[in-house]
Protein backbone atom coordinates (compact mmCIF):
# COMPACT_ATOMS: atom_id res chain seq x y z
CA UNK A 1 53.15 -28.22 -103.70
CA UNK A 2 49.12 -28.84 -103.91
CA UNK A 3 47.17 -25.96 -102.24
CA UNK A 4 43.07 -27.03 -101.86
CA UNK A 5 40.89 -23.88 -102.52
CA UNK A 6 38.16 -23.28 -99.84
CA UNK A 7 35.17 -21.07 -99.27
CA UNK A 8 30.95 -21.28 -98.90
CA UNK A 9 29.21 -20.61 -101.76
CA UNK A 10 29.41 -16.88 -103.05
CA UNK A 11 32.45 -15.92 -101.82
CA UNK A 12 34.34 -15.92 -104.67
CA UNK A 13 36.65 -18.78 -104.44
CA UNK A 14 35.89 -19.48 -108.38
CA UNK A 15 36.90 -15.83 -109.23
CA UNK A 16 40.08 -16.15 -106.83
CA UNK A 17 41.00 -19.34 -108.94
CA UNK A 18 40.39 -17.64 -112.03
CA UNK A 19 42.55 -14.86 -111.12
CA UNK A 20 45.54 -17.20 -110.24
CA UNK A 21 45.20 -18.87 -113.64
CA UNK A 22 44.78 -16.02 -115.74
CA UNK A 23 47.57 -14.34 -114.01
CA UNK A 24 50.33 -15.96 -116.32
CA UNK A 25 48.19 -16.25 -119.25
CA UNK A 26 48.44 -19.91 -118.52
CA UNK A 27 45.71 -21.66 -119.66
CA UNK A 28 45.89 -25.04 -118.48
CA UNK A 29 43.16 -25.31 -115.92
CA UNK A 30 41.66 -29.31 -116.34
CA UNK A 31 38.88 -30.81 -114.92
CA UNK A 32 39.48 -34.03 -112.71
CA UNK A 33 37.72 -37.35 -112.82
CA UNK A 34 35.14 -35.86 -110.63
CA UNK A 35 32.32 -34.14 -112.00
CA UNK A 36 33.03 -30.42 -111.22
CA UNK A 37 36.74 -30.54 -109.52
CA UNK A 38 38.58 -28.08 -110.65
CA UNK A 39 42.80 -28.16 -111.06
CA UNK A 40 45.65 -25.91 -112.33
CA UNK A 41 49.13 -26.20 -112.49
CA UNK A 42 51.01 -22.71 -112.44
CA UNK A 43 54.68 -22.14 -113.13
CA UNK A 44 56.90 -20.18 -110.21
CA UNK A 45 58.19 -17.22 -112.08
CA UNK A 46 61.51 -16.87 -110.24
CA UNK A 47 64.27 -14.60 -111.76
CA UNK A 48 67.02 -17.01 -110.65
CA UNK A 49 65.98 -19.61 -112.94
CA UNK A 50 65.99 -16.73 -115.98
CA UNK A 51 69.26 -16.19 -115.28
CA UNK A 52 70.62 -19.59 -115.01
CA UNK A 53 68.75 -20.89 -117.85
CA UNK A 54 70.26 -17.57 -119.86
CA UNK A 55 73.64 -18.11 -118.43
CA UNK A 56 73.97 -22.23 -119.04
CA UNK A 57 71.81 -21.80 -122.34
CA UNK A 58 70.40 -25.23 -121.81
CA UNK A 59 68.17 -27.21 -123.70
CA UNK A 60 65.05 -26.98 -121.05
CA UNK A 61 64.38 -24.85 -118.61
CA UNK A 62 62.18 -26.07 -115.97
CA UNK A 63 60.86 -24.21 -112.80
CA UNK A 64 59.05 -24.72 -109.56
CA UNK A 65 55.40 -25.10 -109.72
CA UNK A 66 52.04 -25.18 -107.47
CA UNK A 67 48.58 -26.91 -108.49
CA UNK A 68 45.57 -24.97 -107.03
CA UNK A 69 42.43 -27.47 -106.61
CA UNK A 70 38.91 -26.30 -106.49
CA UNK A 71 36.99 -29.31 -104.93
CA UNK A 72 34.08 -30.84 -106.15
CA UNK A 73 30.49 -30.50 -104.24
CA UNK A 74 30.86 -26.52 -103.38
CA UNK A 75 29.95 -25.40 -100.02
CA UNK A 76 26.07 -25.14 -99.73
CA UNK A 77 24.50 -22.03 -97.43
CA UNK A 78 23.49 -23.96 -94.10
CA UNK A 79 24.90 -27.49 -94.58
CA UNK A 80 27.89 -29.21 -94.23
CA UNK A 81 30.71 -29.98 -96.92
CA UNK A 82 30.39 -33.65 -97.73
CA UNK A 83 33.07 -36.28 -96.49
CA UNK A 84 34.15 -36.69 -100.12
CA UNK A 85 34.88 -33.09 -100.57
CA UNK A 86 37.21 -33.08 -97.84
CA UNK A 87 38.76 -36.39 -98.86
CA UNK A 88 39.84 -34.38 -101.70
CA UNK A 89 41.36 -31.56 -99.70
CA UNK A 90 43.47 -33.84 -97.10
CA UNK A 91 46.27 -34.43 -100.19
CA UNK A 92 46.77 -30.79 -100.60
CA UNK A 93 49.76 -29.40 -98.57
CA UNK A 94 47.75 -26.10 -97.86
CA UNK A 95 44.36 -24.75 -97.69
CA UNK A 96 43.31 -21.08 -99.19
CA UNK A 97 40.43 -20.10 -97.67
CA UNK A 98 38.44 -17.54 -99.45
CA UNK A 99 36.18 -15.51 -97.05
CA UNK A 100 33.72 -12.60 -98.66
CA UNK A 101 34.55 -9.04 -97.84
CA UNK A 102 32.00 -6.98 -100.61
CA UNK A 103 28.54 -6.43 -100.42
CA UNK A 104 26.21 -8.80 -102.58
CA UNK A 105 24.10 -7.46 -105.55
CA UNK A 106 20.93 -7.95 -102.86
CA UNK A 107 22.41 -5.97 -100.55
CA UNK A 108 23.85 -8.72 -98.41
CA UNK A 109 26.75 -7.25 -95.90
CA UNK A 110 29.42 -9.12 -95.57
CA UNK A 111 30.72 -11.32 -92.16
CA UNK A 112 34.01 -12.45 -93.33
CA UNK A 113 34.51 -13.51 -89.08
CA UNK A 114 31.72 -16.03 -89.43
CA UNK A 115 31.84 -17.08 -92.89
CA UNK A 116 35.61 -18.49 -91.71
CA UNK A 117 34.43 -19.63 -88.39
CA UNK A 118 31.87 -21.68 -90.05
CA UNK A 119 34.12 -23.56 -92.32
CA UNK A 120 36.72 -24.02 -89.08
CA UNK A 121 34.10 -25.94 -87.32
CA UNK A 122 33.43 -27.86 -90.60
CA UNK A 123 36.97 -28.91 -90.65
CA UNK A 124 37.18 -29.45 -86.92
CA UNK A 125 34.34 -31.60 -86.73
CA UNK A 126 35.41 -33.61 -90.00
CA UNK A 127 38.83 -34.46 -88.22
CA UNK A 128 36.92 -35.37 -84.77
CA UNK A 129 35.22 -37.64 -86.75
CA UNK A 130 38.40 -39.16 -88.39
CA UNK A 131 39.88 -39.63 -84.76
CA UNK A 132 36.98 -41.04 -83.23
CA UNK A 133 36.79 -43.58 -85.76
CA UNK A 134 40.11 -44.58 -85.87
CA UNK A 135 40.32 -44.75 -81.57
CA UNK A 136 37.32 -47.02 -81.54
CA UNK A 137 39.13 -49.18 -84.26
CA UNK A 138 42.19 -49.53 -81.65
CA UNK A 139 39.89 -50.62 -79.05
CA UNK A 140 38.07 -53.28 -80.47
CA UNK A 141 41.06 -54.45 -81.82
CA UNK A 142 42.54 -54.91 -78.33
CA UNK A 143 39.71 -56.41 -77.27
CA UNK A 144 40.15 -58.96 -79.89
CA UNK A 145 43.96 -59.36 -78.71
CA UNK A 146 45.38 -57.06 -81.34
CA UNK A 147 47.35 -55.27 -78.86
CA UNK A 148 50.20 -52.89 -80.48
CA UNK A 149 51.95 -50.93 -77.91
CA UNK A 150 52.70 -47.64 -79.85
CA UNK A 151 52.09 -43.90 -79.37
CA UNK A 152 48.94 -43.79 -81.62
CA UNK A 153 45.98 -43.96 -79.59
CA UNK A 154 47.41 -41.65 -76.96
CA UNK A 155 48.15 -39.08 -79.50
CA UNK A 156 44.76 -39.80 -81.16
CA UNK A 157 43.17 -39.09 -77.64
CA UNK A 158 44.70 -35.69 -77.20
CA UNK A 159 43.59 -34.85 -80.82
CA UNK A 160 40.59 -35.84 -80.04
CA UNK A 161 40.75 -33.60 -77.24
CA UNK A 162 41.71 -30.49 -78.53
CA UNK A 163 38.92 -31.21 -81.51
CA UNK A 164 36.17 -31.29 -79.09
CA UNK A 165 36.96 -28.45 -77.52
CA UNK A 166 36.64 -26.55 -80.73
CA UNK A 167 39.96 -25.95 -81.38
CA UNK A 168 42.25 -26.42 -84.67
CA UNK A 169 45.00 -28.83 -84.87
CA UNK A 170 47.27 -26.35 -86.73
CA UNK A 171 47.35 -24.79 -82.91
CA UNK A 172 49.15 -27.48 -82.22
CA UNK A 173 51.69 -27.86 -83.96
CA UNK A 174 54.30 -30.60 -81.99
CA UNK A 175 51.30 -32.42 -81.85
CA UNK A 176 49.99 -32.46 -84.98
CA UNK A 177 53.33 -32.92 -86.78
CA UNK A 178 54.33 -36.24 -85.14
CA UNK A 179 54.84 -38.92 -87.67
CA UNK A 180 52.45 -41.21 -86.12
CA UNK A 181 49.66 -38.84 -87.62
CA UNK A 182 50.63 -38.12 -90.59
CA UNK A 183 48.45 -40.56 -92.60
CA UNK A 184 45.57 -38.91 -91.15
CA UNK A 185 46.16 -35.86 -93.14
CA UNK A 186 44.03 -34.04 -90.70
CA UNK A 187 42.30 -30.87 -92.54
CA UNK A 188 42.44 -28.44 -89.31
CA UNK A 189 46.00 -29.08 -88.75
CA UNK A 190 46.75 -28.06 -92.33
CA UNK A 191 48.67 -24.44 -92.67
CA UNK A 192 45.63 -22.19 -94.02
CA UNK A 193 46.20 -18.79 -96.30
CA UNK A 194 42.73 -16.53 -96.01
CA UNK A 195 41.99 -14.65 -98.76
CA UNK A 196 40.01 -11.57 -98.07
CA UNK A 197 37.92 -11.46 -100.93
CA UNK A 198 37.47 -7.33 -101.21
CA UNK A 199 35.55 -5.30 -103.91
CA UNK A 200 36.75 -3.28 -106.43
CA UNK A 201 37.58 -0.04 -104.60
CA UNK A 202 38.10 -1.37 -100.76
CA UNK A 203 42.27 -2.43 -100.44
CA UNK A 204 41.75 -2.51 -96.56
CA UNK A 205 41.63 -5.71 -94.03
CA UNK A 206 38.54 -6.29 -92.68
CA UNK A 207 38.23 -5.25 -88.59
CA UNK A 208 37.76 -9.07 -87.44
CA UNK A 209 35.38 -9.91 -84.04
CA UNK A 210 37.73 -12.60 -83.11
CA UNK A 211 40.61 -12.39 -85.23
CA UNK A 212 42.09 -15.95 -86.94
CA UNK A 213 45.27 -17.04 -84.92
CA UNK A 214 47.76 -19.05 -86.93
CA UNK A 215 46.87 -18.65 -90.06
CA UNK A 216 48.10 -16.61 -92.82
CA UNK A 217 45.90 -13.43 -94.40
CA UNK A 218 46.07 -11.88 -97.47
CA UNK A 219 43.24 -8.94 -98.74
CA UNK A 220 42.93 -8.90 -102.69
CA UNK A 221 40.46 -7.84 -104.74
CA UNK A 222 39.15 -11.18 -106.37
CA UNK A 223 36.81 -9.95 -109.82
CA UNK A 224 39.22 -6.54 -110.06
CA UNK A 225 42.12 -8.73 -110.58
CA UNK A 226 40.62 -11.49 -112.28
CA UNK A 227 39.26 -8.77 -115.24
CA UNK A 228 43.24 -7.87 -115.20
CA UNK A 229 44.12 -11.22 -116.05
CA UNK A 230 42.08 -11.28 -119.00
CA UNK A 231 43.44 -8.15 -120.51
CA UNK A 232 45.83 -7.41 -123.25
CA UNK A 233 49.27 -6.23 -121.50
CA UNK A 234 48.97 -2.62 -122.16
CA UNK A 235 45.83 -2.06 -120.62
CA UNK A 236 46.30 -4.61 -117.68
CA UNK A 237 49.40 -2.18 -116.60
CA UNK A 238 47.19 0.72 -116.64
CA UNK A 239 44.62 -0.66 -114.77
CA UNK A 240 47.25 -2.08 -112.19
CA UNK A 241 48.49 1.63 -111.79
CA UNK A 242 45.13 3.17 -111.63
CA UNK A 243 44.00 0.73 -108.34
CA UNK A 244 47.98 0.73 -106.94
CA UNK A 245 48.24 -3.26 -107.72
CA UNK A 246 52.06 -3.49 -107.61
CA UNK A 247 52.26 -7.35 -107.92
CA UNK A 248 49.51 -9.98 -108.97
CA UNK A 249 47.49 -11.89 -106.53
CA UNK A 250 49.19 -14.99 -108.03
CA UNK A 251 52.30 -13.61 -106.92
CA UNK A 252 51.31 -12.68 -103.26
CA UNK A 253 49.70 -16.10 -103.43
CA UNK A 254 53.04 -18.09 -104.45
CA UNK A 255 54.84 -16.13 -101.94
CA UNK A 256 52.95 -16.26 -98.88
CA UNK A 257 52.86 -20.01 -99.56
CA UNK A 258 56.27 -20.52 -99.39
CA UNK A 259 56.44 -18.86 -96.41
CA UNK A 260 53.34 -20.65 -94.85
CA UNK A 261 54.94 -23.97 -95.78
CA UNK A 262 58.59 -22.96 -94.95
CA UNK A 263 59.63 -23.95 -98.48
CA UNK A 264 62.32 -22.81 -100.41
CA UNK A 265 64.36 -23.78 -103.89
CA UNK A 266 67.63 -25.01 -104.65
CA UNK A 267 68.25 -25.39 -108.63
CA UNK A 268 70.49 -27.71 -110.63
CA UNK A 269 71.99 -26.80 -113.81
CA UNK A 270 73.93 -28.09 -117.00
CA UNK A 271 73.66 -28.27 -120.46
CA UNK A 272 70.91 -30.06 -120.70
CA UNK A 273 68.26 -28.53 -118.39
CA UNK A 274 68.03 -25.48 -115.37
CA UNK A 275 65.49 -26.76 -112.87
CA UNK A 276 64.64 -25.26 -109.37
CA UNK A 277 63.63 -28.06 -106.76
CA UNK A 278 60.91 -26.84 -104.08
CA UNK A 279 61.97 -28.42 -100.74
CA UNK A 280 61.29 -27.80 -97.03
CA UNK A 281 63.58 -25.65 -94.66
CA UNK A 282 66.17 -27.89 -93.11
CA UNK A 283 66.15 -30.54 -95.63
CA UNK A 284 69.32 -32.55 -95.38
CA UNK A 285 71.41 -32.92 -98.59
CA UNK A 286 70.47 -36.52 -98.46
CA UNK A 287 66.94 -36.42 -98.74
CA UNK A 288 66.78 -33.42 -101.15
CA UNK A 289 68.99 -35.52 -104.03
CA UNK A 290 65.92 -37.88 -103.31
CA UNK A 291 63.37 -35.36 -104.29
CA UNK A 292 65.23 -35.34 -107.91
CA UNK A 293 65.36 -39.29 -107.75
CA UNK A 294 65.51 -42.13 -105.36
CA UNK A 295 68.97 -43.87 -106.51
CA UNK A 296 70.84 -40.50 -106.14
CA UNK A 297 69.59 -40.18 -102.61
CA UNK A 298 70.21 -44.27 -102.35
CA UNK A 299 73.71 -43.83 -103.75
CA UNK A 300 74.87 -40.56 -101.89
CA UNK A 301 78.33 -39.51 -101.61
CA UNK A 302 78.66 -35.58 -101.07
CA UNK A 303 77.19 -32.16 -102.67
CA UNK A 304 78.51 -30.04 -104.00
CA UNK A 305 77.30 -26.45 -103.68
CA UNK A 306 77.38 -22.72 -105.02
CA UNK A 307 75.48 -20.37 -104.22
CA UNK A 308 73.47 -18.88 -106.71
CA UNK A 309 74.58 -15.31 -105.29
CA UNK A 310 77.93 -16.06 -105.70
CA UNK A 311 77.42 -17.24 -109.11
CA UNK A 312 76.68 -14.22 -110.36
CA UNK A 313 79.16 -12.02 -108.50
CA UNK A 314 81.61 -13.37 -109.59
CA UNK A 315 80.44 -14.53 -113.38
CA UNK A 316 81.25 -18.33 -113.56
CA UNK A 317 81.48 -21.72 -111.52
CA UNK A 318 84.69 -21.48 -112.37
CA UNK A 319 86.12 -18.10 -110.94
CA UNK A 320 83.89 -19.38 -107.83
CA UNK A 321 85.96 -22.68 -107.68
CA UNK A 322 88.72 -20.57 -107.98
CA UNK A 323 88.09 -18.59 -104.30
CA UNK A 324 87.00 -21.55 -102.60
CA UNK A 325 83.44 -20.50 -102.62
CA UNK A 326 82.50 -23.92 -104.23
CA UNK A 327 81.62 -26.71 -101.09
CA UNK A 328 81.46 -30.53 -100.82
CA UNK A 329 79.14 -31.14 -97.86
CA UNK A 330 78.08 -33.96 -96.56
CA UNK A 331 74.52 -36.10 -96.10
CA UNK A 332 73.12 -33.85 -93.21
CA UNK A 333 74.13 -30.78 -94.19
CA UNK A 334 71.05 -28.34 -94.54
CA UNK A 335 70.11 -26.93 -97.96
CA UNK A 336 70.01 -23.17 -98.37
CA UNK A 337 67.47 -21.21 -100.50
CA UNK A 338 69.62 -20.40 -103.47
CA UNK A 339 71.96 -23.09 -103.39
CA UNK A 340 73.12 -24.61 -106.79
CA UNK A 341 73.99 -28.60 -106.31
CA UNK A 342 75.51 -30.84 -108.30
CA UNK A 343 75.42 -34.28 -106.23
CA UNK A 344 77.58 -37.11 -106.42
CA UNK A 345 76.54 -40.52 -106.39
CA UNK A 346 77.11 -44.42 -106.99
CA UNK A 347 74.53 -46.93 -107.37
């Protein structure tokens, strides 16, 4: 899961990123082959996976994880983001959009409404462009006698329409989810987490002109939390009391994430290694084996499935086995957050 980090310039997308990567004490934030990219890889604390990996004592223990990428070419006041900043963005799965909510050193208020309308349109006229081109491509191509009778250009021309109009693909969602799209990897139809950006002292959502529809928002307090991050445990905990931070932006982050991008984690298990295995909601057996490798989804036979709840009820796969609480299901059947699978297969 690949979330692209968003914002103009001075809203505090670099301190939001900070915070997430400090949050763990991870430091393993790496610079890609472009100049001033910026990408981290963070581990999804999950207290299934502790217990598993306690309970099967294996030799790794591996869990879910999410990169965060800071494009290169940061938004400049009063001109667009370039086409090969947004190129960048269209592999993530997600977009967090950092919008500022505290008052500059000058004295600047903040307009958290605009600052996120202004990178919409950005977005929406980056994707027009993308349709536009590709339409015109179709056409001449007939007119050479390429004809390919498809549903491409018609569902090109109604993204097109929408677009012009102003509006975000992610309204759309039948629409913008069809297959024949997908390799457009269109930026406004991408699920979108905004980050109220808040000072120190403010916890409150912002009172929005014309509210955001369909997007996920989260207020944190960017610089308070990213000062946490850097602290020695003791004092971070007494700093978290003092401003009522219950849980880290990192976590909020992770989990609103999930839930933007319907995603959930089944876990396999053994001697050897306890992994969890991010998938999407309503992911057939089938095609989750495939996410762990392509001959076991190739070479399918059945799953077989515990729950990780009833796992520890009742204190062993055994005992579970025992009441019948152990399943084989077939190809289609739908994985369920929590599941523990051990697939069968024969290449």
């Amino acid at each position: 899961m690949k979330l692209g980090i968003i914002g103009l310039l001075q809203s505090g997308r670099t301190t939001i990123f900070s915070a997430l990567t400090g949050a763990r004490g991870q430091n393993n934030d790496s610079s890609s082959s472009r100049s001033d990219s910026r990408l981290t890889t963070i581990r999804v604390l999950d207290n299934r996976v502790v217990f598993l990996s306690e309970f099967y004592c294996p030799k790794k223990t591996t869990y879910a994880q999410v990169e965060y990428l800071i494009p290169s070419s940061p938004h400049s006041s009063g001109s667009e983001l370039n086409s090969s900043t947004w190129n960048q963005l269209r592999t993530c799965d997600a977009l967090l959009h950092v919008v500022r909510n505290f008052t500059h050193l000058g004295g600047t208020a903040p307009s958290p409404d605009q600052d996120f309308q202004q990178i919409e349109d950005e977005m929406i006229l980056s994707d027009l462009a993308v349709a536009e081109k590709r339409i015109e491509r179709i056409q001449l191509d007939r007119k050479r006698g390429k004809t390919k009778e498809d549903e491409e250009l018609p569902l090109l021309r109604k993204c097109q329409g929408f677009l012009e109009k102003g509006e975000a693909l992610r309204r759309q969602k039948e629409l913008s989810a069809r297959p024949e799209l997908k390799g457009f990897t269109f930026l406004s139809a991408k699920p979108q987490l905004v980050i109220i950006n808040n000072g120190d002292d403010d916890e409150a959502m912002p009172v929005w002109r014309n509210a955001p529809d369909n997007v996920e928002l989260l207020a944190v307090r960017g610089k308070l939390e990213m000062d946490i991050a850097d602290m020695e445990a003791d004092e971070a905990e007494e700093f978290k009391e003092a401003y009522n931070i219950h849980e880290s932006v990192l976590d909020r982050v992770i989990e609103t994430s999930y839930k933007m991008l319907n995603r959930l984690s089944f876990f396999t298990v053994g001697p050897d290694e306890v992994k969890a295995w991010p998938v999407e909601t309503g992911t057939p057996a089938r095609k989750a084996a495939g996410t762990i490798h392509s001959d076991i989804e190739k070479g399918f036979i059945r799953a077989e499935v515990l729950s990780f709840k009833n796992l520890k009820i009742h204190g062993s796969f055994q005992n579970a086995k025992k009441l019948g609480l152990v399943r084989l299901e077939g190809k289609d059947y739908e994985v369920k957050d929590g599941d523990i699978i051990n697939f069968r297969f024969n290449v």
